[in-house]
PDB file of N, CA and C in Angstrom:
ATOM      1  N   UNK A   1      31.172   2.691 206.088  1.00  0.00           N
ATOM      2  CA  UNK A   1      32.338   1.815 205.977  1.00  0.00           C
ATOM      3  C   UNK A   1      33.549   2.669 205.584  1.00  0.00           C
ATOM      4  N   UNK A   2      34.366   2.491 206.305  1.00  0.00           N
ATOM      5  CA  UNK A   2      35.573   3.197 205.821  1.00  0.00           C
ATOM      6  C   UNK A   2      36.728   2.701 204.223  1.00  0.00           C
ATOM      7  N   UNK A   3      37.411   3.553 204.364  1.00  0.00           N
ATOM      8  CA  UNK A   3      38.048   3.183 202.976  1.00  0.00           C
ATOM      9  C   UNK A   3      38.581   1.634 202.985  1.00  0.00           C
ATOM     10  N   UNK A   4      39.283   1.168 204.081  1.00  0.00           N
ATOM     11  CA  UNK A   4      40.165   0.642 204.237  1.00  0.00           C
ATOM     12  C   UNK A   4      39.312  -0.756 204.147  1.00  0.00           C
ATOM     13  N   UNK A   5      38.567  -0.188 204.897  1.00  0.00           N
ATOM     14  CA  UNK A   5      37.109  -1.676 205.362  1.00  0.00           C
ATOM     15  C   UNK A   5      36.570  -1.992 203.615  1.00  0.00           C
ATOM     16  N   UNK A   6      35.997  -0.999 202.767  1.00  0.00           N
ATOM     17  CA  UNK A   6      35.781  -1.033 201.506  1.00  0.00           C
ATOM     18  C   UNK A   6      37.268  -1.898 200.938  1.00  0.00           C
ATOM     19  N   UNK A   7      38.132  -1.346 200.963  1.00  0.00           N
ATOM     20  CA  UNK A   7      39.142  -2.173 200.167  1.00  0.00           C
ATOM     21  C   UNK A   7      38.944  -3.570 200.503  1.00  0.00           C
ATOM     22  N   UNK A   8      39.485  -4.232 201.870  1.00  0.00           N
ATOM     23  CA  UNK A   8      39.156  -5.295 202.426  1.00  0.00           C
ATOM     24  C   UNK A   8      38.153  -5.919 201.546  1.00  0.00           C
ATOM     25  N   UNK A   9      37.045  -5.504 202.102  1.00  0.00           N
ATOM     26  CA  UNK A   9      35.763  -6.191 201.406  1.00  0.00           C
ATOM     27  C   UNK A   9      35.403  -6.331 200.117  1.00  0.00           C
ATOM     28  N   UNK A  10      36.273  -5.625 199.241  1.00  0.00           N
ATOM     29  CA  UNK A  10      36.450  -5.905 197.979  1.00  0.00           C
ATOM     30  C   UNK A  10      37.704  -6.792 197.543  1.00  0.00           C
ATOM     31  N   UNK A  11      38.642  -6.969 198.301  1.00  0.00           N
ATOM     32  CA  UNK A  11      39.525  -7.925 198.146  1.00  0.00           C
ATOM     33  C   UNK A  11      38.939  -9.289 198.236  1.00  0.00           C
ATOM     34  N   UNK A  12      38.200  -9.280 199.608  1.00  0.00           N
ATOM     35  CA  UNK A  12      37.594 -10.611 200.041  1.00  0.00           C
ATOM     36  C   UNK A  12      36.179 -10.728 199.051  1.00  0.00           C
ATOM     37  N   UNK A  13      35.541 -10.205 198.732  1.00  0.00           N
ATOM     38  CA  UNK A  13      34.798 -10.730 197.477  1.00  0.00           C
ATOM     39  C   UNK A  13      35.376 -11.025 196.100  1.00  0.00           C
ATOM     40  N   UNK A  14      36.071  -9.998 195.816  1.00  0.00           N
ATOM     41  CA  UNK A  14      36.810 -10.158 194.786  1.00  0.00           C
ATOM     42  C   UNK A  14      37.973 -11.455 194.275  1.00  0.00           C
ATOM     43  N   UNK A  15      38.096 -12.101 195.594  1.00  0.00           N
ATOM     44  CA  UNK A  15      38.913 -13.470 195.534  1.00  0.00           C
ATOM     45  C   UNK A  15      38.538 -13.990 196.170  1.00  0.00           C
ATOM     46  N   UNK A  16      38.831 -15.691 194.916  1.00  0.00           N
ATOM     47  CA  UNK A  16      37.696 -17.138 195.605  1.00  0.00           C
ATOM     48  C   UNK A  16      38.777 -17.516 196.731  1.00  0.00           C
ATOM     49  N   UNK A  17      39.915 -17.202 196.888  1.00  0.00           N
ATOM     50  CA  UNK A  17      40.606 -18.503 197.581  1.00  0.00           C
ATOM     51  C   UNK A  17      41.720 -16.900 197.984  1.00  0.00           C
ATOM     52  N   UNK A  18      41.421 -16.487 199.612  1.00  0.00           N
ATOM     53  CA  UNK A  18      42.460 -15.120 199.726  1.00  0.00           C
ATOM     54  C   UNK A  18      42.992 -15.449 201.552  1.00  0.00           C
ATOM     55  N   UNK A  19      44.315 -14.768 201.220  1.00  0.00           N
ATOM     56  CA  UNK A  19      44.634 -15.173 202.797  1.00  0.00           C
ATOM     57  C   UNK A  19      45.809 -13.614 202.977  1.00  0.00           C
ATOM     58  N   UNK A  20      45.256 -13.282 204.235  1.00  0.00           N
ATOM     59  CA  UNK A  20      45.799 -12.029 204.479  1.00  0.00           C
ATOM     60  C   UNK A  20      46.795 -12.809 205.672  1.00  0.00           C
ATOM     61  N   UNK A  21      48.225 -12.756 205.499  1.00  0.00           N
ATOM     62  CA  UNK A  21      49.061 -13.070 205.949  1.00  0.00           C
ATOM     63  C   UNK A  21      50.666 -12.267 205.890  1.00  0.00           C
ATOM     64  N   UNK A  22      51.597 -12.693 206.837  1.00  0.00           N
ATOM     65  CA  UNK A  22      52.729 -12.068 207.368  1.00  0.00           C
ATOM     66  C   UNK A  22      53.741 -12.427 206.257  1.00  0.00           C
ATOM     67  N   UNK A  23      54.285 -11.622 205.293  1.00  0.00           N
ATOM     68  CA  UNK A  23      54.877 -12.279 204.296  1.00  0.00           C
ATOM     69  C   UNK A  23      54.068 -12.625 203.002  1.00  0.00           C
ATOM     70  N   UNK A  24      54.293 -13.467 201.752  1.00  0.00           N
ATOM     71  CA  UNK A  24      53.635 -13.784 201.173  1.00  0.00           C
ATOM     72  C   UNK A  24      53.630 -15.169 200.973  1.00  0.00           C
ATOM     73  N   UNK A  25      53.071 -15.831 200.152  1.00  0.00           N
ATOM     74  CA  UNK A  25      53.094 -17.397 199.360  1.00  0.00           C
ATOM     75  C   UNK A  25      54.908 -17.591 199.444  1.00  0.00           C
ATOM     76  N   UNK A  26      55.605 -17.409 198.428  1.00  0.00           N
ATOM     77  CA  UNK A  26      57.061 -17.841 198.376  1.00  0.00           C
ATOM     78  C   UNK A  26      57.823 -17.230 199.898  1.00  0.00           C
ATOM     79  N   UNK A  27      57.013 -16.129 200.317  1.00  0.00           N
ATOM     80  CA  UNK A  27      58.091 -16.206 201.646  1.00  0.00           C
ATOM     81  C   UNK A  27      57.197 -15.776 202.716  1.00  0.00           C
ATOM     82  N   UNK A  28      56.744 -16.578 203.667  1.00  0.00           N
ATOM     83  CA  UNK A  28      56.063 -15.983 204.416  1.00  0.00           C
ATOM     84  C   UNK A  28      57.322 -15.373 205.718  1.00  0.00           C
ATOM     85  N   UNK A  29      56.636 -14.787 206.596  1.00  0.00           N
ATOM     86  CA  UNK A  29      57.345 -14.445 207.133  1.00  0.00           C
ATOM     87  C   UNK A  29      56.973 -14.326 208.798  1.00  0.00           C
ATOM     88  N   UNK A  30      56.070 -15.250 208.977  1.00  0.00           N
ATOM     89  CA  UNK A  30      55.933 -15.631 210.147  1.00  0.00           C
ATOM     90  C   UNK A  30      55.663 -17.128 210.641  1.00  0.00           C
ATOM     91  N   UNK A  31      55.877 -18.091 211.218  1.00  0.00           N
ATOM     92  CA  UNK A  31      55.647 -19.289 211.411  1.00  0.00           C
ATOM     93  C   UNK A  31      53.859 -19.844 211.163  1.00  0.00           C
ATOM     94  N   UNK A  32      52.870 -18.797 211.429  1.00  0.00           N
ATOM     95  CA  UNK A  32      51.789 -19.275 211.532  1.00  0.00           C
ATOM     96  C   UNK A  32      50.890 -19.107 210.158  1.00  0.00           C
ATOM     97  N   UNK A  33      51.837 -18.246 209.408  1.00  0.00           N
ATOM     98  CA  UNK A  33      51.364 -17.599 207.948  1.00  0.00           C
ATOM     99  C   UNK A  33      52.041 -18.755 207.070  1.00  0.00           C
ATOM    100  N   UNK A  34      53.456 -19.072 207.463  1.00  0.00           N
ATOM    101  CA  UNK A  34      54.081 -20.239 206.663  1.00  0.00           C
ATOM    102  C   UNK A  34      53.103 -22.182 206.892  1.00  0.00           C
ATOM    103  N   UNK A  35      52.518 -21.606 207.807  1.00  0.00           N
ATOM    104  CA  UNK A  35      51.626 -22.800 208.157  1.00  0.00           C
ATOM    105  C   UNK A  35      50.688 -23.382 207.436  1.00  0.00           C
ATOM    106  N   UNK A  36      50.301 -21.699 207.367  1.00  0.00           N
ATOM    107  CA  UNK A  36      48.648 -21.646 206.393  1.00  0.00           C
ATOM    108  C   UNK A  36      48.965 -22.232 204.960  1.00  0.00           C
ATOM    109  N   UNK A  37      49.958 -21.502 204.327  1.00  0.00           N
ATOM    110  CA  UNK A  37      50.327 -21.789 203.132  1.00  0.00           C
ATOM    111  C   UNK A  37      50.708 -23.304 203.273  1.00  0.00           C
ATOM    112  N   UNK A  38      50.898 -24.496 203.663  1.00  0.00           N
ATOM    113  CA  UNK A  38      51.393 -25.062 204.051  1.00  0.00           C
ATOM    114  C   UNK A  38      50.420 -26.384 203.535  1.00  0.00           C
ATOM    115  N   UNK A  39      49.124 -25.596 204.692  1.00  0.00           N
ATOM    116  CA  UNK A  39      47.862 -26.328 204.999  1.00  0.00           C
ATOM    117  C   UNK A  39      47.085 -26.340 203.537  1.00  0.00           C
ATOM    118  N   UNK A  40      46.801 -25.365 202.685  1.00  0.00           N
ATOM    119  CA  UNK A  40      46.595 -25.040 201.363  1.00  0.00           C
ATOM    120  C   UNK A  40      47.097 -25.748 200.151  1.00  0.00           C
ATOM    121  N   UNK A  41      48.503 -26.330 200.068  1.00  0.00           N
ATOM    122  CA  UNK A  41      49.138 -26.996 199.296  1.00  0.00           C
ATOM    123  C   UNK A  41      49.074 -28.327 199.562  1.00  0.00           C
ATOM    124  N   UNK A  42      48.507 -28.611 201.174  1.00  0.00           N
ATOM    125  CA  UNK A  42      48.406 -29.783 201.530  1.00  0.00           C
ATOM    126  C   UNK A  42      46.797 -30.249 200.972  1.00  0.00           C
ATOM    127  N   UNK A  43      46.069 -29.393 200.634  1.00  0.00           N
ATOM    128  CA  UNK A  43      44.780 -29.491 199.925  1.00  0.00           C
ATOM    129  C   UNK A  43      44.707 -29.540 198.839  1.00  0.00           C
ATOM    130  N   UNK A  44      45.793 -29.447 198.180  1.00  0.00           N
ATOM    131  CA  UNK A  44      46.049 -29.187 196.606  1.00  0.00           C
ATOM    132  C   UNK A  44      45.738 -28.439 195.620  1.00  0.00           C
ATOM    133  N   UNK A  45      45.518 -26.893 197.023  1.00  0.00           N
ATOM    134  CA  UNK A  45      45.308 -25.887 196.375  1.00  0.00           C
ATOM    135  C   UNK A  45      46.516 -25.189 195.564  1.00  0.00           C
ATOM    136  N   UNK A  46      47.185 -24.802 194.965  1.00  0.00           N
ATOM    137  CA  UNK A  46      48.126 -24.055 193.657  1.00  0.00           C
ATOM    138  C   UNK A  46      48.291 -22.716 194.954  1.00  0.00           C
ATOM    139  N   UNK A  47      49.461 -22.842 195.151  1.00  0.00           N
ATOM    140  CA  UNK A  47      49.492 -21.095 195.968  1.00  0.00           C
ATOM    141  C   UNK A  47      49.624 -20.177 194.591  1.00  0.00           C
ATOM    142  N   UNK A  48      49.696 -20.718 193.537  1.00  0.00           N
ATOM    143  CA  UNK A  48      49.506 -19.312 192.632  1.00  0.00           C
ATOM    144  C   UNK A  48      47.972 -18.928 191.882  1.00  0.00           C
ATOM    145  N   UNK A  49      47.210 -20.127 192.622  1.00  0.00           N
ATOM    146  CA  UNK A  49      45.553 -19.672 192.744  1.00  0.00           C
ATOM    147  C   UNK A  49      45.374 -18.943 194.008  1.00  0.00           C
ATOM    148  N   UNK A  50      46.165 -18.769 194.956  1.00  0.00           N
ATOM    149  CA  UNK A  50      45.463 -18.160 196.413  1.00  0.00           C
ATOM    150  C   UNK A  50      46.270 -16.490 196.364  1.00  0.00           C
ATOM    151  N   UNK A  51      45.353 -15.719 196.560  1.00  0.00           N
ATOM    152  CA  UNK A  51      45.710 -14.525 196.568  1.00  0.00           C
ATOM    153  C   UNK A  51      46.142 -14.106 197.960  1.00  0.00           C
ATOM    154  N   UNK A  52      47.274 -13.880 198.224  1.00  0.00           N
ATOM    155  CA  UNK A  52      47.797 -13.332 199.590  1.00  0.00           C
ATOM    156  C   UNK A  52      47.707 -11.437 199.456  1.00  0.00           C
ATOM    157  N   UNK A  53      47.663 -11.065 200.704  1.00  0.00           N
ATOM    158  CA  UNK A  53      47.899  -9.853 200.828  1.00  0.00           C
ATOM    159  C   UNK A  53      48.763 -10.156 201.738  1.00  0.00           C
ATOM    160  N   UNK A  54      49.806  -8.996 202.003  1.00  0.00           N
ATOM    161  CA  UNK A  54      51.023  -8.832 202.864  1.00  0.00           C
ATOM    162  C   UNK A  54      50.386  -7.885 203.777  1.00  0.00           C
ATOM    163  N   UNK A  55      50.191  -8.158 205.280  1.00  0.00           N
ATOM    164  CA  UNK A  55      49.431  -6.987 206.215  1.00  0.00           C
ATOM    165  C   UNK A  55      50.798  -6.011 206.718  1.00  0.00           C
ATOM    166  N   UNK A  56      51.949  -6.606 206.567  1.00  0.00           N
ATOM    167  CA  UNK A  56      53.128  -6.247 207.179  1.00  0.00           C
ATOM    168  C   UNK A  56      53.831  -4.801 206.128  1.00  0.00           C
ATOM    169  N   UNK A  57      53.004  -4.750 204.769  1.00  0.00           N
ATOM    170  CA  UNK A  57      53.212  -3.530 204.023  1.00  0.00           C
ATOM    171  C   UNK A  57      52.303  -2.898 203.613  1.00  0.00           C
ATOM    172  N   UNK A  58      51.080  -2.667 204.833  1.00  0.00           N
ATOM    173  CA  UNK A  58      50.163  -2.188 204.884  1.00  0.00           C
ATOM    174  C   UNK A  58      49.664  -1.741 206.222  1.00  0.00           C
ATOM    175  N   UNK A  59      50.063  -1.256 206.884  1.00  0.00           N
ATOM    176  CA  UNK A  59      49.310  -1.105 208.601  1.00  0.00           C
ATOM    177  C   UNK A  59      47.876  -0.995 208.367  1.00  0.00           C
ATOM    178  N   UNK A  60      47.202  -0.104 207.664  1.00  0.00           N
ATOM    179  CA  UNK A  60      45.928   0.057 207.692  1.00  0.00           C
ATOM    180  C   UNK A  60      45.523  -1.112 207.695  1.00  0.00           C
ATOM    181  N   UNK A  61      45.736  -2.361 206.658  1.00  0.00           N
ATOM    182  CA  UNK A  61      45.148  -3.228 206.583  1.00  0.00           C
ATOM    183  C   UNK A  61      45.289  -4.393 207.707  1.00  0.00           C
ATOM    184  N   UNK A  62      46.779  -4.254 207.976  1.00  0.00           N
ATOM    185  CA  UNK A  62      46.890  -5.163 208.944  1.00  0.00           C
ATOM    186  C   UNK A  62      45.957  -4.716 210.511  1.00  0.00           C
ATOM    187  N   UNK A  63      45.771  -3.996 210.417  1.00  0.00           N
ATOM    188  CA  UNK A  63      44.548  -3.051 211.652  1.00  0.00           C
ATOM    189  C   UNK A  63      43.003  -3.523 211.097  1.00  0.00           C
ATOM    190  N   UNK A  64      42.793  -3.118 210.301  1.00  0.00           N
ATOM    191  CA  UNK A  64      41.572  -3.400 209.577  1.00  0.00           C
ATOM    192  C   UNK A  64      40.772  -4.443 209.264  1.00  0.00           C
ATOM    193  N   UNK A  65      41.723  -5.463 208.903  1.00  0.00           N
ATOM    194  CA  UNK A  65      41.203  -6.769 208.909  1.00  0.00           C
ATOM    195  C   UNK A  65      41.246  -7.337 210.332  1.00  0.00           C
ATOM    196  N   UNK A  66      41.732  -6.841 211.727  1.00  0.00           N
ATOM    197  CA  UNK A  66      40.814  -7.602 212.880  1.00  0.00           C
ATOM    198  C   UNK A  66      39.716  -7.259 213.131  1.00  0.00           C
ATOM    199  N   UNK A  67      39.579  -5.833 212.662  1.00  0.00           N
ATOM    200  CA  UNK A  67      37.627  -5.407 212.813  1.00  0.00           C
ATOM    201  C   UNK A  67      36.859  -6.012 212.068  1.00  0.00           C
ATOM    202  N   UNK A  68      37.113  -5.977 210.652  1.00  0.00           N
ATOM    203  CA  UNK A  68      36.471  -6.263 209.544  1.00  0.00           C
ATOM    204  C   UNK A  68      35.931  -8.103 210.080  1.00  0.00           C
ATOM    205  N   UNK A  69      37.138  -8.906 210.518  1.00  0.00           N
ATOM    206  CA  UNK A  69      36.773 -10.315 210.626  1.00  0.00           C
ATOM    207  C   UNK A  69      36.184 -10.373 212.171  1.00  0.00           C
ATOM    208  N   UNK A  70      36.118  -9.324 213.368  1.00  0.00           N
ATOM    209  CA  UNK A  70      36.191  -9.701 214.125  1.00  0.00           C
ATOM    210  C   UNK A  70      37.279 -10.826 214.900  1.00  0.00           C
ATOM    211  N   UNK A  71      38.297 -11.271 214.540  1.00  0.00           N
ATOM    212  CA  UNK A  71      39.549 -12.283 214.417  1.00  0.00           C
ATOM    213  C   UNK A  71      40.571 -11.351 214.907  1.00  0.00           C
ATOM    214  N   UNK A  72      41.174 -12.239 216.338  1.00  0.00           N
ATOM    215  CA  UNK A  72      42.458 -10.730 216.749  1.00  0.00           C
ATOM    216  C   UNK A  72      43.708 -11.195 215.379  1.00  0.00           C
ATOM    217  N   UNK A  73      43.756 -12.196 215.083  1.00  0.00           N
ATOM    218  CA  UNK A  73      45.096 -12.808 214.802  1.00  0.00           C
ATOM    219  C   UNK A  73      45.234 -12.787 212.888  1.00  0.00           C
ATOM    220  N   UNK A  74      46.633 -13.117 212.669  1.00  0.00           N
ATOM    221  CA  UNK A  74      46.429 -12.754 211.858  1.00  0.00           C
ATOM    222  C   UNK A  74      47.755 -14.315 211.527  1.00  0.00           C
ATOM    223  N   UNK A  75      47.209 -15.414 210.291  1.00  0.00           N
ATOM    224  CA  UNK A  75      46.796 -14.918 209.391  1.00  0.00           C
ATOM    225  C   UNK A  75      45.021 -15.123 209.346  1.00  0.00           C
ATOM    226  N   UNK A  76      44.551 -14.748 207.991  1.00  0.00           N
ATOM    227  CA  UNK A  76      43.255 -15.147 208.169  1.00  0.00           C
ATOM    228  C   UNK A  76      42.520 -15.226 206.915  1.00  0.00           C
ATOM    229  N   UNK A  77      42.192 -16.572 206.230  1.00  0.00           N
ATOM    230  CA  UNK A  77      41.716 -17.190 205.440  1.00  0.00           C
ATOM    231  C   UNK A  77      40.395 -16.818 205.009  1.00  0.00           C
ATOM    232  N   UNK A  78      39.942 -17.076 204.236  1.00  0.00           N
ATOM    233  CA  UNK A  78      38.562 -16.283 203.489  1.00  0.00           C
ATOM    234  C   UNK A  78      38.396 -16.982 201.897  1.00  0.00           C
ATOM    235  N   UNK A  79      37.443 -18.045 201.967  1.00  0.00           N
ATOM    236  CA  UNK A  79      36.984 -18.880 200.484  1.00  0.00           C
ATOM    237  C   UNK A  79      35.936 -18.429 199.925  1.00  0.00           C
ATOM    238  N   UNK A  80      35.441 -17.933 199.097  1.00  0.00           N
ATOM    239  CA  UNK A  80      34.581 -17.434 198.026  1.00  0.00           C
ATOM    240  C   UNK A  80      33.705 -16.453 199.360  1.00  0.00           C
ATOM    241  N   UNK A  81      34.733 -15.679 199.586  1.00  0.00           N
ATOM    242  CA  UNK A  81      34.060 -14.455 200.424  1.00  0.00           C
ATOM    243  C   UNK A  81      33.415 -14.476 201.839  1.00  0.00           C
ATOM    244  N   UNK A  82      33.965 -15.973 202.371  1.00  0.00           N
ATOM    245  CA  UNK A  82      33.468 -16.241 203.582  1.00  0.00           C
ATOM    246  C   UNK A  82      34.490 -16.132 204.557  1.00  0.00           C
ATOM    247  N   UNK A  83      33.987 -15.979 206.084  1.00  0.00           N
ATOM    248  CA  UNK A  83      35.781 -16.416 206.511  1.00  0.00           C
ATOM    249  C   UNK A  83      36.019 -17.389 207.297  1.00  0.00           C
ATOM    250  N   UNK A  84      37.264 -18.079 206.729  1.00  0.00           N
ATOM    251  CA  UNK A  84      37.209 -19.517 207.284  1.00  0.00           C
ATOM    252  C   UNK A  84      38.053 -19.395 208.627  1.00  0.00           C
ATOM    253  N   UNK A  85      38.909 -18.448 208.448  1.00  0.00           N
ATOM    254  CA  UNK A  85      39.708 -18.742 209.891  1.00  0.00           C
ATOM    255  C   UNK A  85      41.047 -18.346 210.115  1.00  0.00           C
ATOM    256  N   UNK A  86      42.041 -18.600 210.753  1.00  0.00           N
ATOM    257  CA  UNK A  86      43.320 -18.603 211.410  1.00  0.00           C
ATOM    258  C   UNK A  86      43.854 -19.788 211.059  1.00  0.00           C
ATOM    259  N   UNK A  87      45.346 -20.240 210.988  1.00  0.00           N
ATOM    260  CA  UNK A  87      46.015 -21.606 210.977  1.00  0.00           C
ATOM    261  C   UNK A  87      45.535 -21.986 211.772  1.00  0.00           C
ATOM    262  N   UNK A  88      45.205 -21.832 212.774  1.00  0.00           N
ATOM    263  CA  UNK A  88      45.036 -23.079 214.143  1.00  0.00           C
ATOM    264  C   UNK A  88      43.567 -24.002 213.467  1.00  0.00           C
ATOM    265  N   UNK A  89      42.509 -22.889 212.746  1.00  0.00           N
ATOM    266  CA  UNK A  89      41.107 -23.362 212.791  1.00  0.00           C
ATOM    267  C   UNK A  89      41.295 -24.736 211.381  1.00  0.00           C
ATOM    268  N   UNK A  90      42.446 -23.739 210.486  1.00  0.00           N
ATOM    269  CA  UNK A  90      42.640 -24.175 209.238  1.00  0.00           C
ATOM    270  C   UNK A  90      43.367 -25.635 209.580  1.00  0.00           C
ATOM    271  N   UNK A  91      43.943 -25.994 209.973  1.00  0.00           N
ATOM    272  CA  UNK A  91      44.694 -27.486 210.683  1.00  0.00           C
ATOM    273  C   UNK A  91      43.632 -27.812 211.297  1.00  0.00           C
ATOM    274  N   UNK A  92      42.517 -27.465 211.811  1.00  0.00           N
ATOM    275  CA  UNK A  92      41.349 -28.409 212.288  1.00  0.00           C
ATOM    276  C   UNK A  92      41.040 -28.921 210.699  1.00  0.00           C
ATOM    277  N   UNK A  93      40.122 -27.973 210.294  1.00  0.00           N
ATOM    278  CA  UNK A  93      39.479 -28.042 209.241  1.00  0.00           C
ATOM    279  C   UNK A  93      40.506 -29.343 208.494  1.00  0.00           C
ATOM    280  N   UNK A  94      41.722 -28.880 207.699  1.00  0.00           N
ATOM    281  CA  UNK A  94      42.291 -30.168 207.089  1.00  0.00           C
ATOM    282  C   UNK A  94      42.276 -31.219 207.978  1.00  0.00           C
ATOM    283  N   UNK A  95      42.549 -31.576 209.247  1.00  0.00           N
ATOM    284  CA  UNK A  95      42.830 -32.862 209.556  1.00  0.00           C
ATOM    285  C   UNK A  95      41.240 -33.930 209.635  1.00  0.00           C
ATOM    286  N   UNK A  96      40.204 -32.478 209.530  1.00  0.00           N
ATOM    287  CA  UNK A  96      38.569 -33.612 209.492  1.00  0.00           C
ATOM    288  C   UNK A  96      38.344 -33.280 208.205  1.00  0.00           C
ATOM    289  N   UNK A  97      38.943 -32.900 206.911  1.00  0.00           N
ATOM    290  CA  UNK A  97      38.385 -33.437 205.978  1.00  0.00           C
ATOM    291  C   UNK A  97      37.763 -31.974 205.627  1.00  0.00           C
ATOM    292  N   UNK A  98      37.417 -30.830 206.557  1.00  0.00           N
ATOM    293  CA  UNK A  98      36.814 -29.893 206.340  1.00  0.00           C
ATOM    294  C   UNK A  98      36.947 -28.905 205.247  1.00  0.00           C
ATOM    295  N   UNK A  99      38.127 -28.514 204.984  1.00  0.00           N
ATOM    296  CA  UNK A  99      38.764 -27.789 204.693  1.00  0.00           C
ATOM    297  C   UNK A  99      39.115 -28.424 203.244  1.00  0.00           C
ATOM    298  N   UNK A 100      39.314 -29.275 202.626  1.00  0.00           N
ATOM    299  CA  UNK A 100      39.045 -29.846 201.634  1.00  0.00           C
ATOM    300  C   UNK A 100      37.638 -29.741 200.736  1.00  0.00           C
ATOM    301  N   UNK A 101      36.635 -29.785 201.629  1.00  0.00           N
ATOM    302  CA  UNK A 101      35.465 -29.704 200.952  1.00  0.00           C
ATOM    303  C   UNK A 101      35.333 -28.224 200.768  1.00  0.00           C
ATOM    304  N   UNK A 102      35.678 -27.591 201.611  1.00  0.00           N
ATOM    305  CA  UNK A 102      35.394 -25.964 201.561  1.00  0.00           C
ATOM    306  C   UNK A 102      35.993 -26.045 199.867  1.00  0.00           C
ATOM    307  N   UNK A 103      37.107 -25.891 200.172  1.00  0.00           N
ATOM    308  CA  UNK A 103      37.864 -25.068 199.144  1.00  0.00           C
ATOM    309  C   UNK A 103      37.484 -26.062 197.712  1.00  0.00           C
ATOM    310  N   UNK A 104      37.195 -27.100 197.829  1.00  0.00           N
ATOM    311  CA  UNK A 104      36.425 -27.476 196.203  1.00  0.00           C
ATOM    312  C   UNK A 104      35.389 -27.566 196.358  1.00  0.00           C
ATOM    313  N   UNK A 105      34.842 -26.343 196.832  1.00  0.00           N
ATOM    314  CA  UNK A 105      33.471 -25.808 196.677  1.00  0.00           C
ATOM    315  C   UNK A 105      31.795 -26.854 197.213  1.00  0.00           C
ATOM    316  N   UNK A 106      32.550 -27.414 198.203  1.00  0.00           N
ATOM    317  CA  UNK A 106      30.940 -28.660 198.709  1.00  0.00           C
ATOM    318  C   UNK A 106      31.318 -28.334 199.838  1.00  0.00           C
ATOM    319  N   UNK A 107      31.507 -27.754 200.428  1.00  0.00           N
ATOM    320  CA  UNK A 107      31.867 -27.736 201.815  1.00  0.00           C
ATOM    321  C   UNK A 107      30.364 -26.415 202.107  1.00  0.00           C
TER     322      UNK A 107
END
């Protein structure tokens, strides 16, 4: 495993509730990253419980995490070390209820 892949994978274990996205929580900086955060608060998750990484001040990582998830896109969600997805999957998930159960832990 490379360094980068090690970091990753210690980020994503290391946080219950993590989203590697364009920008951060107070400013994202892409429409589909401002989404996510969006979708999260609409769950009544605290964006100052969700740990963002910024891929946009990191190339390695922003490279790294499409191998690591297999996922071309970015952003990309990850709950107690699993990975849940992209905005598009994450707006499924909330509109059936899914994504709610995930993240308070019955899902």
């Amino acid at each position: 495993m490379s360094d980068t892949q090690q970091r990753i994978d210690e980020l994503v274990k290391g946080n219950p509730v993590l989203l590697f996205m364009k920008g951060n929580a107070s400013f994202p900086q892409c429409g589909f990253s401002g989404r996510a955060i969006q979708i999260l608060k609409a769950c009544g998750v605290d964006p100052k419980q969700v740990k963002t990484v910024n891929v946009l001040e990191d190339p390695e990582i922003r490279a790294g995490i499409k191998d690591y998830s297999q996922w071309p896109t970015i952003p990309q969600l990850y709950v107690k070390g699993e990975f849940i997805g992209g905005s598009d999957i994450m707006m499924e998930m909330y509109e059936n209820g899914e994504l709610q159960q995930v993240l308070s832990g019955q899902g």
